[in-house]
Protein backbone atom coordinates (compact mmCIF):
# COMPACT_ATOMS: atom_id res chain seq x y z
CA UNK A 1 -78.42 16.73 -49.99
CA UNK A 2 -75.15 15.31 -48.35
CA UNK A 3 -74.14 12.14 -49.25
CA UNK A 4 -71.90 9.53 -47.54
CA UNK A 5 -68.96 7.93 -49.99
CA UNK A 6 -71.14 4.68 -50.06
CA UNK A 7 -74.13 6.99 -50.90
CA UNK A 8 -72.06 9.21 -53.57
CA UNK A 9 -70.66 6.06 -54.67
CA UNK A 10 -74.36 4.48 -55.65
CA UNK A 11 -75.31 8.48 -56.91
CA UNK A 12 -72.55 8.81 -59.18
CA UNK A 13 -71.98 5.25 -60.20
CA UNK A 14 -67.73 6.30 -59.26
CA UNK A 15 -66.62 3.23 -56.92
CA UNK A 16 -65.57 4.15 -53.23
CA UNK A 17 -62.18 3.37 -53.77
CA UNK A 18 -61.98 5.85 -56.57
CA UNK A 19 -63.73 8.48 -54.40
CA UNK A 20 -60.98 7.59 -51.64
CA UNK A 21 -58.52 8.17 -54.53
CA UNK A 22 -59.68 11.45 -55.79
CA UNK A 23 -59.59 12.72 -51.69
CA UNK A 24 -56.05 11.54 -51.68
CA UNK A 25 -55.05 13.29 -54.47
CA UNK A 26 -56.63 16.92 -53.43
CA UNK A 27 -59.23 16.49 -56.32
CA UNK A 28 -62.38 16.12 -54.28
CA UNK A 29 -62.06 16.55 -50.86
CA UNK A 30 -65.19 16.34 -48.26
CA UNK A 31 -65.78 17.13 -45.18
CA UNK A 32 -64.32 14.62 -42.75
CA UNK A 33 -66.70 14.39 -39.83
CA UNK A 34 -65.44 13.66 -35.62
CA UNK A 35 -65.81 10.18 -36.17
CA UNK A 36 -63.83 10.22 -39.88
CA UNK A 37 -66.32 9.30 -41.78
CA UNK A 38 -66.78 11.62 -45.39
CA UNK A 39 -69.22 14.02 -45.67
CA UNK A 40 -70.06 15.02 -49.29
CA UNK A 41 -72.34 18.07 -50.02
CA UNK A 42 -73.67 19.82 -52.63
CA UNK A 43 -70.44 21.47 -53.76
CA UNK A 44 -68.70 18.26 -54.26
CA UNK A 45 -71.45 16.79 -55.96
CA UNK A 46 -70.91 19.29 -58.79
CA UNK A 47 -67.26 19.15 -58.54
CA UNK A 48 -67.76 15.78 -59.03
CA UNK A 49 -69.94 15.63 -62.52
CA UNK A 50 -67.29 17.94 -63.74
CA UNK A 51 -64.49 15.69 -62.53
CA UNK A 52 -66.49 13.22 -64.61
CA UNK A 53 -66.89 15.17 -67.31
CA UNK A 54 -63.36 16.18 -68.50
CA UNK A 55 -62.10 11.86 -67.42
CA UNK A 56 -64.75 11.44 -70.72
CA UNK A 57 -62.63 13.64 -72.78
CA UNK A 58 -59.54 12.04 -71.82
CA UNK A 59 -58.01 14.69 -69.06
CA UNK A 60 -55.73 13.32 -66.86
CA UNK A 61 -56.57 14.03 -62.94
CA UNK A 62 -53.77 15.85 -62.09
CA UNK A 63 -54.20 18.10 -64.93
CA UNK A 64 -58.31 17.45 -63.78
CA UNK A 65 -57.33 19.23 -60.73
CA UNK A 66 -55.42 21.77 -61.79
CA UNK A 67 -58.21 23.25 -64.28
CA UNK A 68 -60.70 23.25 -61.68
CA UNK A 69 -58.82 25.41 -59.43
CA UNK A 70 -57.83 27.68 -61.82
CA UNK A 71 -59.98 30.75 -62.00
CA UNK A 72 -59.02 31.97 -65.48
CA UNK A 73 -60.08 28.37 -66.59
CA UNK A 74 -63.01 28.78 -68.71
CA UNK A 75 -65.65 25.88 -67.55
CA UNK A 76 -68.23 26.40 -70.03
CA UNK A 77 -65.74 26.42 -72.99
CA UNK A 78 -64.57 23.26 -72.23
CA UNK A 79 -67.98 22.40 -71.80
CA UNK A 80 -69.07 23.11 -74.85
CA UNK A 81 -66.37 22.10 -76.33
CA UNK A 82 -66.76 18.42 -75.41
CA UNK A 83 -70.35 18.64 -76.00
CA UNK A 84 -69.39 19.43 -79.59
CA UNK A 85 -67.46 15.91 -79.14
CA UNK A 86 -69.94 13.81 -78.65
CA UNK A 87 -72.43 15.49 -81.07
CA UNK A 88 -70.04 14.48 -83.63
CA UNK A 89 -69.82 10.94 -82.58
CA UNK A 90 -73.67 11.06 -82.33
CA UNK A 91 -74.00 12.02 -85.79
CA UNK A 92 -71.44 9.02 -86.69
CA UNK A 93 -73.41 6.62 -84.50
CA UNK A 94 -76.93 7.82 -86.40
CA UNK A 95 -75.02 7.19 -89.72
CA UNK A 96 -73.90 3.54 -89.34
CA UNK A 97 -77.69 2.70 -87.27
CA UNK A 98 -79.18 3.99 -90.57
CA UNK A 99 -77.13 1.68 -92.80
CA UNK A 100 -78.03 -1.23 -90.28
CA UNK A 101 -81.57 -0.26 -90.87
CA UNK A 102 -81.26 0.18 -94.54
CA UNK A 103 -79.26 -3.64 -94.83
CA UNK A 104 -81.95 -5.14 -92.90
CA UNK A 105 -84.42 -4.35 -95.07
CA UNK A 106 -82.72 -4.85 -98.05
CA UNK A 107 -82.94 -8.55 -96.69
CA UNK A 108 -86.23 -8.50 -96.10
CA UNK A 109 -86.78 -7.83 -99.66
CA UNK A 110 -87.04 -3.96 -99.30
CA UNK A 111 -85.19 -1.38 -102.06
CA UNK A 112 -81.80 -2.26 -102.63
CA UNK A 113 -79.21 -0.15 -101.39
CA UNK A 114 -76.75 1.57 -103.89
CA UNK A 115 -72.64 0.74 -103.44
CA UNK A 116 -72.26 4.26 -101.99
CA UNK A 117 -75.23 3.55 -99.18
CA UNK A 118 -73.60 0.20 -98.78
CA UNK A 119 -70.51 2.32 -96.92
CA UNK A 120 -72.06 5.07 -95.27
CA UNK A 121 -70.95 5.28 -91.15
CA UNK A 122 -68.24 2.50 -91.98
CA UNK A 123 -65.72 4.99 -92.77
CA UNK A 124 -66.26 7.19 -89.30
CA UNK A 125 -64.65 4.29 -87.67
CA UNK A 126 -61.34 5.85 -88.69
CA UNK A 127 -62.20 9.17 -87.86
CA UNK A 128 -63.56 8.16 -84.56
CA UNK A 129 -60.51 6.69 -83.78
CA UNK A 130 -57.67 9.63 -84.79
CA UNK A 131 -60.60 11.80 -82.36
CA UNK A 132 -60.52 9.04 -79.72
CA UNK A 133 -56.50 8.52 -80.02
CA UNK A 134 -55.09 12.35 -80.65
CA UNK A 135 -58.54 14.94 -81.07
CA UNK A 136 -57.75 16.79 -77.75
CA UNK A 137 -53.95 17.37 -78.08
CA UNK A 138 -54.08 18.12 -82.41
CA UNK A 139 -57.50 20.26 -81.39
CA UNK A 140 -55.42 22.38 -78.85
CA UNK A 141 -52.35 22.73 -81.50
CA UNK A 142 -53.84 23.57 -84.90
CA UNK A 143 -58.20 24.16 -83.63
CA UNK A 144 -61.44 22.49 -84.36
CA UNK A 145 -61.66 23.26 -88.00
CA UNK A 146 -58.35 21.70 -89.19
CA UNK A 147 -59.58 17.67 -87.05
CA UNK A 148 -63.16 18.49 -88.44
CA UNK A 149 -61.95 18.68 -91.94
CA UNK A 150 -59.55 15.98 -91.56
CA UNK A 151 -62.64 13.70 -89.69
CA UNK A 152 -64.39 14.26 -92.78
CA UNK A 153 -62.11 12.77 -94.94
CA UNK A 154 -61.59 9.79 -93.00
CA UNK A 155 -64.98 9.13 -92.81
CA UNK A 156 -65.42 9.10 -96.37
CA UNK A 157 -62.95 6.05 -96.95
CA UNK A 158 -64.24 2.45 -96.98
CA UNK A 159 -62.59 0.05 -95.43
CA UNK A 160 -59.84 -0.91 -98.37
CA UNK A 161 -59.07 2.55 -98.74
CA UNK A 162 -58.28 3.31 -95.38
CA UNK A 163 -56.52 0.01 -94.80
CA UNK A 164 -54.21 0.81 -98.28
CA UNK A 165 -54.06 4.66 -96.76
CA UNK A 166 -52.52 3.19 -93.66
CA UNK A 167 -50.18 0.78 -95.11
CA UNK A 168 -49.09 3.60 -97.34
CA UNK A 169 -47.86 5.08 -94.62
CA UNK A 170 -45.99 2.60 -92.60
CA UNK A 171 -44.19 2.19 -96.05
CA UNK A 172 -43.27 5.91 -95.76
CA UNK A 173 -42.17 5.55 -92.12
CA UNK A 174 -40.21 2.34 -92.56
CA UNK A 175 -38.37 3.98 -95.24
CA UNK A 176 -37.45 7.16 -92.87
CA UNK A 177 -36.64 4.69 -90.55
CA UNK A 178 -34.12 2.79 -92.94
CA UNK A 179 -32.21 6.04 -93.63
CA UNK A 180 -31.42 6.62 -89.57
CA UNK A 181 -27.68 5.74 -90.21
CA UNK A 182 -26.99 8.31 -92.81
CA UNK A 183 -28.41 11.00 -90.36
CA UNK A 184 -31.39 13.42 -90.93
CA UNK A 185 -30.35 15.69 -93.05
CA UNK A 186 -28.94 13.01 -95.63
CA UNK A 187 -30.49 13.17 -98.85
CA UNK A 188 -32.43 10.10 -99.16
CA UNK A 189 -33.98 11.01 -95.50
CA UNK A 190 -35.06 14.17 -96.53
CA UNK A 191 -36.07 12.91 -99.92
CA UNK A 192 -38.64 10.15 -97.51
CA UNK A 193 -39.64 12.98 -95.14
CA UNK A 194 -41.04 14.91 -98.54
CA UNK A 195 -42.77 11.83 -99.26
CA UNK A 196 -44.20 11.89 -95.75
CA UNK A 197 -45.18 15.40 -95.92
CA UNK A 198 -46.81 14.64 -99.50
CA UNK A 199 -48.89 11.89 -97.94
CA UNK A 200 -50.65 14.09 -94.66
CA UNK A 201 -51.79 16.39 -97.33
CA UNK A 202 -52.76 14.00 -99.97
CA UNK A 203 -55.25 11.95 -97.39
CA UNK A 204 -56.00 13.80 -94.49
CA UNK A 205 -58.62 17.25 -95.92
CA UNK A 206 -56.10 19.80 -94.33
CA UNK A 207 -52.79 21.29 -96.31
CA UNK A 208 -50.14 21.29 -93.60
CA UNK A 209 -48.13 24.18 -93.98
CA UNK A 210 -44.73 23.89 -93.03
CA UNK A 211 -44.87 25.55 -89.71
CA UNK A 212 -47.68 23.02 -88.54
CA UNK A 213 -45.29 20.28 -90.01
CA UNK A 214 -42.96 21.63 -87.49
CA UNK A 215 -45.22 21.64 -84.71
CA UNK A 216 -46.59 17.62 -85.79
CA UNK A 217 -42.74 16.65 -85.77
CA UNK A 218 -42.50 17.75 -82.22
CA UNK A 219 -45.59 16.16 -81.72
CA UNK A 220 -43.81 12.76 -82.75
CA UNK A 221 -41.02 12.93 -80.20
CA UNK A 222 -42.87 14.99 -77.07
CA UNK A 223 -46.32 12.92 -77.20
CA UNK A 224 -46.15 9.30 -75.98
CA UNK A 225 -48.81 8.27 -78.01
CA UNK A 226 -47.18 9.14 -80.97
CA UNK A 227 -43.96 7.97 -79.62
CA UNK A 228 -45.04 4.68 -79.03
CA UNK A 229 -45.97 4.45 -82.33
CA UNK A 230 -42.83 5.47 -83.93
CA UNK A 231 -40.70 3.27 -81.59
CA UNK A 232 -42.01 0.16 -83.47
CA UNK A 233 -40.32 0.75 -85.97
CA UNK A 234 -37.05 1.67 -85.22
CA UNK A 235 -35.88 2.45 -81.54
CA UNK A 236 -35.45 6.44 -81.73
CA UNK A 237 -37.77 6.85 -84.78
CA UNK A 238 -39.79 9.72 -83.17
CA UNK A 239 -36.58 11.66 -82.31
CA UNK A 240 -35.12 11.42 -85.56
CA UNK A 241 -38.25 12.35 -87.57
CA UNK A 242 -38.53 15.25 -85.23
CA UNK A 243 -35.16 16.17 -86.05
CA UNK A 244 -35.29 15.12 -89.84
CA UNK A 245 -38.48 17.36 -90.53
CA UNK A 246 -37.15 19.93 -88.75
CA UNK A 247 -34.39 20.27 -91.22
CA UNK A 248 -36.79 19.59 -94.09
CA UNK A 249 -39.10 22.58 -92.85
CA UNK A 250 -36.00 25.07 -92.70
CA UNK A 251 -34.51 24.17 -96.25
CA UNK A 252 -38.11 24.44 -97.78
CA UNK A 253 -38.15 27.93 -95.84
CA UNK A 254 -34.97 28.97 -97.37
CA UNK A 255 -36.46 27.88 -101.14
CA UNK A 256 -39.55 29.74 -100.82
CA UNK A 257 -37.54 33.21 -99.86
């Protein structure tokens, strides 16, 4: 079928303007007919419910655009890899609707739930959200098993834990950030950045060797995300723990040989 932009538009549930938008930027682009009006066909219905696909797993559209007309790009990878995604959030979703369930009828004078039932699902909030904020970009960097292991230990703190697992860690970072005047490779920096690197492999399921430490310190200072974060703290935070692990990474090289 061909389809008109006010006809994709009510299809696809994508607003005209957006449509308009994606034309403008090269990402879809129909076939403008004598009188100017867009003409959309078949192809760009398809290129359109994979435009819509990767904007779910967070893909920018330039970048959108770019994978699409790439022919190495491997379509059904990605795919499949975001279908992966959302089977995983299924399975948290099914999780917390079963302790809804469970509570309900506990009030209606059904079995009582143990403590441990009490929690199940509550803890995949916080694994939901390190997917939701960072899964793509620490996925591409270290693979799917490393985020699936550290999901699953997220997801099996309650709510104090994760809160006194978080504030832990802002009392790590405030610390590094306290030492930026003596410089990163002072001693009581490097002495807070062990601390830090003690903490990722205390709480999140994965050991982080000290390459990946590396690779997470660049993280900090390239990634705005993660930049953003740091900045609270102390203007120049992300730089400086870049830097500071850095150094910390090369010194515990030079033990181990």
């Amino acid at each position: 079928m061909e389809y008109t932009v006010r006809g994709l538009s009510k299809l696809s549930g994508v607003s005209e303007r957006a449509l308009r938008y994606y034309d403008s930027l090269g990402l879809l682009c129909p076939e403008r007919l004598p009188n100017g009006y867009r003409r959309y066909g078949s192809s760009e219905v398809a290129r359109l419910q994979q435009i819509l696909f990767y904007r779910q797993m967070g893909i920018p559209l330039k970048e959108i655009a770019l994978l699409l007309d790439d022919p190495e790009f491997d379509r059904a990878a990605a795919l499949l890899c975001h279908r992966q995604s959302l089977c995983r959030k299924l399975t948290a979703l099914e999780k917390l609707i079963g302790n809804i369930d469970r509570t309900l009828q506990e009030w209606k004078g059904g079995e009582i739930m143990s403590d441990q039932e009490r929690f199940e699902g509550l803890g995949q909030a916080a694994a939901q959200k390190n997917e939701q904020n960072y899964g793509r970009e620490i996925r591409q960097k270290y693979g799917d098993k490393a985020v699936d292991q550290s999901n699953a230990a997220l997801s099996k703190l309650n709510k104090t834990q994760y809160q006194a697992m978080m504030q832990e860690g802002e009392t790590i970072t405030a610390a590094i950030a306290a030492c930026m005047p003596q410089g990163a490779g002072a001693q009581e920096t490097q002495a807070a950045i062990a601390r830090h690197y003690a903490y990722l492999n205390a709480h999140f399921g994965i050991h982080y060797t000290y390459e990946m430490y590396a690779g997470l310190g660049q993280m900090y200072a390239c990634d705005p995300r993660f930049t953003a974060y740091y900045e609270r703290f102390a203007p120049g935070l992300a730089a400086f723990m870049q830097q500071a692990i850095a150094i910390f990474v090369q010194e515990a090289g030079a033990k181990a040989e």
